[in-house]
PDB file of N, CA and C in Angstrom:
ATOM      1  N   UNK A   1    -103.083-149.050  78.019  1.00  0.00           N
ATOM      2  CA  UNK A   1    -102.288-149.698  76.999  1.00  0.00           C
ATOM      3  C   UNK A   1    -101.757-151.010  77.570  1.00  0.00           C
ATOM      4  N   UNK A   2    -101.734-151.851  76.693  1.00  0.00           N
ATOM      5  CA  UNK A   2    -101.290-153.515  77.027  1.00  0.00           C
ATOM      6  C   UNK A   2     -99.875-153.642  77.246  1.00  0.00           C
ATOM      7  N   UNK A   3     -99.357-154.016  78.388  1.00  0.00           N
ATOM      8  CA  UNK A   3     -97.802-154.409  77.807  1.00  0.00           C
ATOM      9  C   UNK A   3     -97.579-155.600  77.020  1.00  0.00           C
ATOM     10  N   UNK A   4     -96.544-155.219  76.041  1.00  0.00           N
ATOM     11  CA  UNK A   4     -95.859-156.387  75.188  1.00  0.00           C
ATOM     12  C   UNK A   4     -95.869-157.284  75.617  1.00  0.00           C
ATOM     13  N   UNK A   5     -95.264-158.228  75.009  1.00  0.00           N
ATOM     14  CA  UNK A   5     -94.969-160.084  75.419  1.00  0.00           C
ATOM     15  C   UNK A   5     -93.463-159.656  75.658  1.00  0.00           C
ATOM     16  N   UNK A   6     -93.020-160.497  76.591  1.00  0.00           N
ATOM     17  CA  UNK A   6     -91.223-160.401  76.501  1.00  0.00           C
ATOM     18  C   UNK A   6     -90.584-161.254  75.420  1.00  0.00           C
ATOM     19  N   UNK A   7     -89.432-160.837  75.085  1.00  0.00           N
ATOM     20  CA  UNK A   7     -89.269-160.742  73.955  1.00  0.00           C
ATOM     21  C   UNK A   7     -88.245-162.043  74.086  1.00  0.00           C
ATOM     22  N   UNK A   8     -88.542-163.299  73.400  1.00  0.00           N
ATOM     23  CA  UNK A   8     -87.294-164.605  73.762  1.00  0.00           C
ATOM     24  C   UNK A   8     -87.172-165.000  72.694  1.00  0.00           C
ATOM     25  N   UNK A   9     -86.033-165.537  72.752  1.00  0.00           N
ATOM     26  CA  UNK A   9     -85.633-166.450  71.830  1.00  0.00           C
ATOM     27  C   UNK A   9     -84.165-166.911  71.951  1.00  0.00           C
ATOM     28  N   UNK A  10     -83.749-167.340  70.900  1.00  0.00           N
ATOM     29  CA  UNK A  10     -82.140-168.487  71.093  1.00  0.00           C
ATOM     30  C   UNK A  10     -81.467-167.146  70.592  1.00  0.00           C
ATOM     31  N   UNK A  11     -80.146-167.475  71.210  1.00  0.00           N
ATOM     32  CA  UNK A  11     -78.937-166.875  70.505  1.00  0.00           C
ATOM     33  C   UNK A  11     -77.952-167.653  70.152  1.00  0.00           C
ATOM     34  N   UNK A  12     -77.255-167.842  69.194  1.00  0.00           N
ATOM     35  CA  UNK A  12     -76.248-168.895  68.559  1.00  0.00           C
ATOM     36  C   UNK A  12     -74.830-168.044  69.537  1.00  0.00           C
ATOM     37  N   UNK A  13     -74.224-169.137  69.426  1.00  0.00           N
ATOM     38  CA  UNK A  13     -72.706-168.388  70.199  1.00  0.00           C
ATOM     39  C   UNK A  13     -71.603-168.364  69.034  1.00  0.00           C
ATOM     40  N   UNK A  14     -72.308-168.099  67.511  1.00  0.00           N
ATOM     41  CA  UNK A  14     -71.662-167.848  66.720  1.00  0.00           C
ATOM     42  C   UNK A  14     -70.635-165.953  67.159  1.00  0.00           C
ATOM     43  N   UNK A  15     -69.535-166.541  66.399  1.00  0.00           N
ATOM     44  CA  UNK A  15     -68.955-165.232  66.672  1.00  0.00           C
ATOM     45  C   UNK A  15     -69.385-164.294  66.057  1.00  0.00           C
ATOM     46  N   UNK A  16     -69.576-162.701  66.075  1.00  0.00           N
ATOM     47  CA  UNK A  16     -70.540-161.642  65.651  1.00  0.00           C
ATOM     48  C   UNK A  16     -68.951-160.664  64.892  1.00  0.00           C
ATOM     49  N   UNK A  17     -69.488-160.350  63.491  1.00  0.00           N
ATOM     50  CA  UNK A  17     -68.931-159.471  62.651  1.00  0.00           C
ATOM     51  C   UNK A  17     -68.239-158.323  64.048  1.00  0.00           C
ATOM     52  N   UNK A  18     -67.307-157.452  63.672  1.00  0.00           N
ATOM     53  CA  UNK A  18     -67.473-155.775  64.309  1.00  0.00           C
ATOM     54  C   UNK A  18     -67.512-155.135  63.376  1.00  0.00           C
ATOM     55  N   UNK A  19     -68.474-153.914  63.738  1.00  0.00           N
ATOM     56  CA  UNK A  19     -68.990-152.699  62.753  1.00  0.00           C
ATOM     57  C   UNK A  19     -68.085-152.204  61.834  1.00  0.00           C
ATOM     58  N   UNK A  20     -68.481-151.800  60.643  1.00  0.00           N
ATOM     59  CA  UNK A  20     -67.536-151.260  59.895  1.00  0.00           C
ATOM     60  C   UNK A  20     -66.686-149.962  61.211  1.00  0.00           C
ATOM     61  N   UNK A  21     -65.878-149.279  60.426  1.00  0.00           N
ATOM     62  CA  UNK A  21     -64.975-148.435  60.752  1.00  0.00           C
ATOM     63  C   UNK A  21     -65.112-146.929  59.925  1.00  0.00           C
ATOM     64  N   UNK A  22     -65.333-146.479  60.379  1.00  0.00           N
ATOM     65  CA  UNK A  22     -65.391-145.038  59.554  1.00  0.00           C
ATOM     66  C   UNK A  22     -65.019-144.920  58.250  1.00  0.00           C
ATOM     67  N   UNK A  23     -63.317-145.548  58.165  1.00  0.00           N
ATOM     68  CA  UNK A  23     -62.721-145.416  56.880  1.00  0.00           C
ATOM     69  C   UNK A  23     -63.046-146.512  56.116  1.00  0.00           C
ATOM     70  N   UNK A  24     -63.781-147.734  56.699  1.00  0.00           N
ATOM     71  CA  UNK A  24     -64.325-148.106  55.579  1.00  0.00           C
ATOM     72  C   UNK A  24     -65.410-148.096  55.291  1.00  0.00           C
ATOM     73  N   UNK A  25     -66.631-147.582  56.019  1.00  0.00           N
ATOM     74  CA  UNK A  25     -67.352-146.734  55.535  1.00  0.00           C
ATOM     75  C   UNK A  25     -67.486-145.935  54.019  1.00  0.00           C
ATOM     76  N   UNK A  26     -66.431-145.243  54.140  1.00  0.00           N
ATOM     77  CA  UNK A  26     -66.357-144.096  53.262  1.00  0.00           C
ATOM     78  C   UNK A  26     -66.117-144.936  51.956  1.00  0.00           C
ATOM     79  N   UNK A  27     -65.199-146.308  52.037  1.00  0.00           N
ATOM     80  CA  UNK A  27     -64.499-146.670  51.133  1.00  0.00           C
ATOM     81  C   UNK A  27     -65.986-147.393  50.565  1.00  0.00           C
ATOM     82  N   UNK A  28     -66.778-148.041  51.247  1.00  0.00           N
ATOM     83  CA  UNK A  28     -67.755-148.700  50.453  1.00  0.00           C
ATOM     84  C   UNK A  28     -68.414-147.668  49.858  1.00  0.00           C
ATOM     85  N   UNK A  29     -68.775-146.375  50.736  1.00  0.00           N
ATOM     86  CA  UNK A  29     -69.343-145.594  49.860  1.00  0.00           C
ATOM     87  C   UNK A  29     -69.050-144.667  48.665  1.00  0.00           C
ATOM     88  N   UNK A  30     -67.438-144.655  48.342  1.00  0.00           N
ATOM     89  CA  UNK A  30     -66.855-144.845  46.858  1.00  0.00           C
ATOM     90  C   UNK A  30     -67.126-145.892  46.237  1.00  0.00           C
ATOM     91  N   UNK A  31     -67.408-147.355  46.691  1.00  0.00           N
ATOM     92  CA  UNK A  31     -67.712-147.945  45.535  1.00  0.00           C
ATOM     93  C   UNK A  31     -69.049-148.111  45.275  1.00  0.00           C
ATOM     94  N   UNK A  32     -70.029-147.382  46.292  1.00  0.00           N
ATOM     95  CA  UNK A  32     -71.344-147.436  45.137  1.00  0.00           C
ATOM     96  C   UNK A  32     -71.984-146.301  44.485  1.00  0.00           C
ATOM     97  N   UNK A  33     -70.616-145.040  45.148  1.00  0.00           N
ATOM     98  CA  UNK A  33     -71.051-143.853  43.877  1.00  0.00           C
ATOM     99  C   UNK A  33     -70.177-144.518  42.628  1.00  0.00           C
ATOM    100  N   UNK A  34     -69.312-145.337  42.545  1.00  0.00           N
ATOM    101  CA  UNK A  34     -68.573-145.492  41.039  1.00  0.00           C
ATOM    102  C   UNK A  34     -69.769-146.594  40.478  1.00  0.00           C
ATOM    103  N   UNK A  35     -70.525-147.424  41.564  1.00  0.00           N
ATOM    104  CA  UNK A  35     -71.471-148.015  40.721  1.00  0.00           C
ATOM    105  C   UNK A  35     -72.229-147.382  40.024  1.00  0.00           C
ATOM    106  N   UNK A  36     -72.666-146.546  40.840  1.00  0.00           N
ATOM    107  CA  UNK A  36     -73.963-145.641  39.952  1.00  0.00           C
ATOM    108  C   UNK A  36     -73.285-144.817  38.698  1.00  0.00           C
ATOM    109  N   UNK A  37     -71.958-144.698  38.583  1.00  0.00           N
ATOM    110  CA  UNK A  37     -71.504-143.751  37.642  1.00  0.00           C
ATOM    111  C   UNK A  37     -71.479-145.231  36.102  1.00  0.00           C
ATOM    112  N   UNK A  38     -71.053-146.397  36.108  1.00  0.00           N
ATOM    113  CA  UNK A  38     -71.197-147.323  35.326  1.00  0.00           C
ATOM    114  C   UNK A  38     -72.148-148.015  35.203  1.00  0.00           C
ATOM    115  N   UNK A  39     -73.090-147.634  36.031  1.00  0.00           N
ATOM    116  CA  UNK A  39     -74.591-149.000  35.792  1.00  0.00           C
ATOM    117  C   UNK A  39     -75.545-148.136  35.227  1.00  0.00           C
ATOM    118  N   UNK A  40     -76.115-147.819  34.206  1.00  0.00           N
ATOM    119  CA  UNK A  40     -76.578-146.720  34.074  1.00  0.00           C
ATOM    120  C   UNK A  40     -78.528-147.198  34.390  1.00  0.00           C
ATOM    121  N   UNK A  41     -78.838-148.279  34.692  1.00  0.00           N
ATOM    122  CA  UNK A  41     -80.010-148.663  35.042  1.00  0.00           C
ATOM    123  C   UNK A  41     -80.462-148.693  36.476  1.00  0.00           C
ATOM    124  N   UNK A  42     -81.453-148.978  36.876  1.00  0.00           N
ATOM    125  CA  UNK A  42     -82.282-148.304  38.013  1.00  0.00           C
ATOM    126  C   UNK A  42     -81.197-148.852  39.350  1.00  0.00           C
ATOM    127  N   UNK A  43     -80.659-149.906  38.824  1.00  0.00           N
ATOM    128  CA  UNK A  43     -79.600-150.421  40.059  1.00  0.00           C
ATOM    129  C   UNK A  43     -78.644-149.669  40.460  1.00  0.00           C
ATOM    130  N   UNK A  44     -78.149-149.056  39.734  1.00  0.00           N
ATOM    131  CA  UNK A  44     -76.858-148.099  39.065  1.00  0.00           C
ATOM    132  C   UNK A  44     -77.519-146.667  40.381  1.00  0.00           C
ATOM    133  N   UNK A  45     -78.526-146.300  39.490  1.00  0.00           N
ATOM    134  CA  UNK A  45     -79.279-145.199  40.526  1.00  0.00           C
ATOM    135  C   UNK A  45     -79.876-145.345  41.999  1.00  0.00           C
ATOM    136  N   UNK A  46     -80.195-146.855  42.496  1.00  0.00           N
ATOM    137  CA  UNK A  46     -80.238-147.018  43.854  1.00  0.00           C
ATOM    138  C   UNK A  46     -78.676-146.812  44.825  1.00  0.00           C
ATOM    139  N   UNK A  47     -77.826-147.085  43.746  1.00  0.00           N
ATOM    140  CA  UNK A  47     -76.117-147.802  44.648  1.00  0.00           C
ATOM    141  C   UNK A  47     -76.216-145.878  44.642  1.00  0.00           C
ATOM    142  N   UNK A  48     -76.737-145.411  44.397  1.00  0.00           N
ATOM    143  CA  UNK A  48     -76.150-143.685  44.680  1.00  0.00           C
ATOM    144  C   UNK A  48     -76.986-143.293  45.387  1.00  0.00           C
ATOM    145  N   UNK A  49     -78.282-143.959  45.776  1.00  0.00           N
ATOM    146  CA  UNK A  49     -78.977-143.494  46.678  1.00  0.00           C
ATOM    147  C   UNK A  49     -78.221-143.695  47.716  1.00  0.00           C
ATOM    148  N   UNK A  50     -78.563-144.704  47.709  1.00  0.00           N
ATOM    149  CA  UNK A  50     -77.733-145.815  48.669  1.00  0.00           C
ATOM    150  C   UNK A  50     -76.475-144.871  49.442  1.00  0.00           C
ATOM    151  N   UNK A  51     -75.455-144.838  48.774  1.00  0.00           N
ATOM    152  CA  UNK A  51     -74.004-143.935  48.665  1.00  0.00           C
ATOM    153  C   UNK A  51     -74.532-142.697  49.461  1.00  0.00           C
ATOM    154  N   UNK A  52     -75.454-141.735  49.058  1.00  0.00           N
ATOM    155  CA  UNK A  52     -75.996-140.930  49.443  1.00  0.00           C
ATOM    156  C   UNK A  52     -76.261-140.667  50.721  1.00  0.00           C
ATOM    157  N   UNK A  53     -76.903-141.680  50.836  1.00  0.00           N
ATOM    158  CA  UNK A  53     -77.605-141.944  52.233  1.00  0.00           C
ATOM    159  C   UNK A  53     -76.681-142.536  53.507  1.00  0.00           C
ATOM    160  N   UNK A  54     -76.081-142.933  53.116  1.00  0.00           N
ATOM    161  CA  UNK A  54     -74.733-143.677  54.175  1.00  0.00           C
ATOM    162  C   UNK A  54     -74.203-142.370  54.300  1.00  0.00           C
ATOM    163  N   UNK A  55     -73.422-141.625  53.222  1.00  0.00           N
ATOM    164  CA  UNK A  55     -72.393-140.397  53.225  1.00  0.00           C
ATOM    165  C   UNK A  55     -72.788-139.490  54.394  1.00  0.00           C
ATOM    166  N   UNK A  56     -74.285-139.414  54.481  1.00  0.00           N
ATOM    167  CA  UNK A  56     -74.805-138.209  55.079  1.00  0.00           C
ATOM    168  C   UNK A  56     -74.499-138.880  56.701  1.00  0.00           C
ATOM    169  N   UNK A  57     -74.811-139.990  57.074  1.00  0.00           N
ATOM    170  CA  UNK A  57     -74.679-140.689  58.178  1.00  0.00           C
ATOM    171  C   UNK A  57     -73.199-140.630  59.182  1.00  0.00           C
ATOM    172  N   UNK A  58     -72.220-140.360  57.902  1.00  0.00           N
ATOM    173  CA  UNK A  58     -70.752-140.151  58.413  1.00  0.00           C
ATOM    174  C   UNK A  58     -70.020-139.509  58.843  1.00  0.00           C
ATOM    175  N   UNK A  59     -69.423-139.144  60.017  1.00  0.00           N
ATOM    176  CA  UNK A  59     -68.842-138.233  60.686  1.00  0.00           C
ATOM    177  C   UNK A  59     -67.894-137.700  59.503  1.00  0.00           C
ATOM    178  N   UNK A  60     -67.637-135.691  59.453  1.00  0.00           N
ATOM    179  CA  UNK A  60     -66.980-135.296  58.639  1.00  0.00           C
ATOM    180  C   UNK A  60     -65.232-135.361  58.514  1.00  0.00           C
ATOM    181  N   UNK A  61     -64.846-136.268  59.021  1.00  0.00           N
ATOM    182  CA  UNK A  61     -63.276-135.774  59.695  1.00  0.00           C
ATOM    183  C   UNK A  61     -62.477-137.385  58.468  1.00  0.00           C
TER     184      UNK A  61
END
């Protein structure tokens, strides 16, 4: 097997977001089960996938 190319490029010394936080976590993922409860079109039903799929990701506490 070949090794890869190394991997380069620029990095900006822009300052970098920090990760959500657990509790807001949860909080975005109330607002895209209330999306899916008012959008009643396919968008509506991704924001609950969506919701879904984060929820499961989240520590229970």
């Amino acid at each position: 097997m070949d090794a890869a190319e190394p991997v380069s490029g620029d990095y900006t010394d822009d300052p970098r977001l920090p990760l959500l936080t657990a509790a807001e976590a949860r909080r975005a993922v109330g607002f895209l089960q209330l999306l899916e409860q008012l959008d009643v079109t396919p968008r509506g039903e991704a924001a609950g996938q969506l919701a879904a799929d984060l929820a499961r990701r989240l520590p229970t506490s």
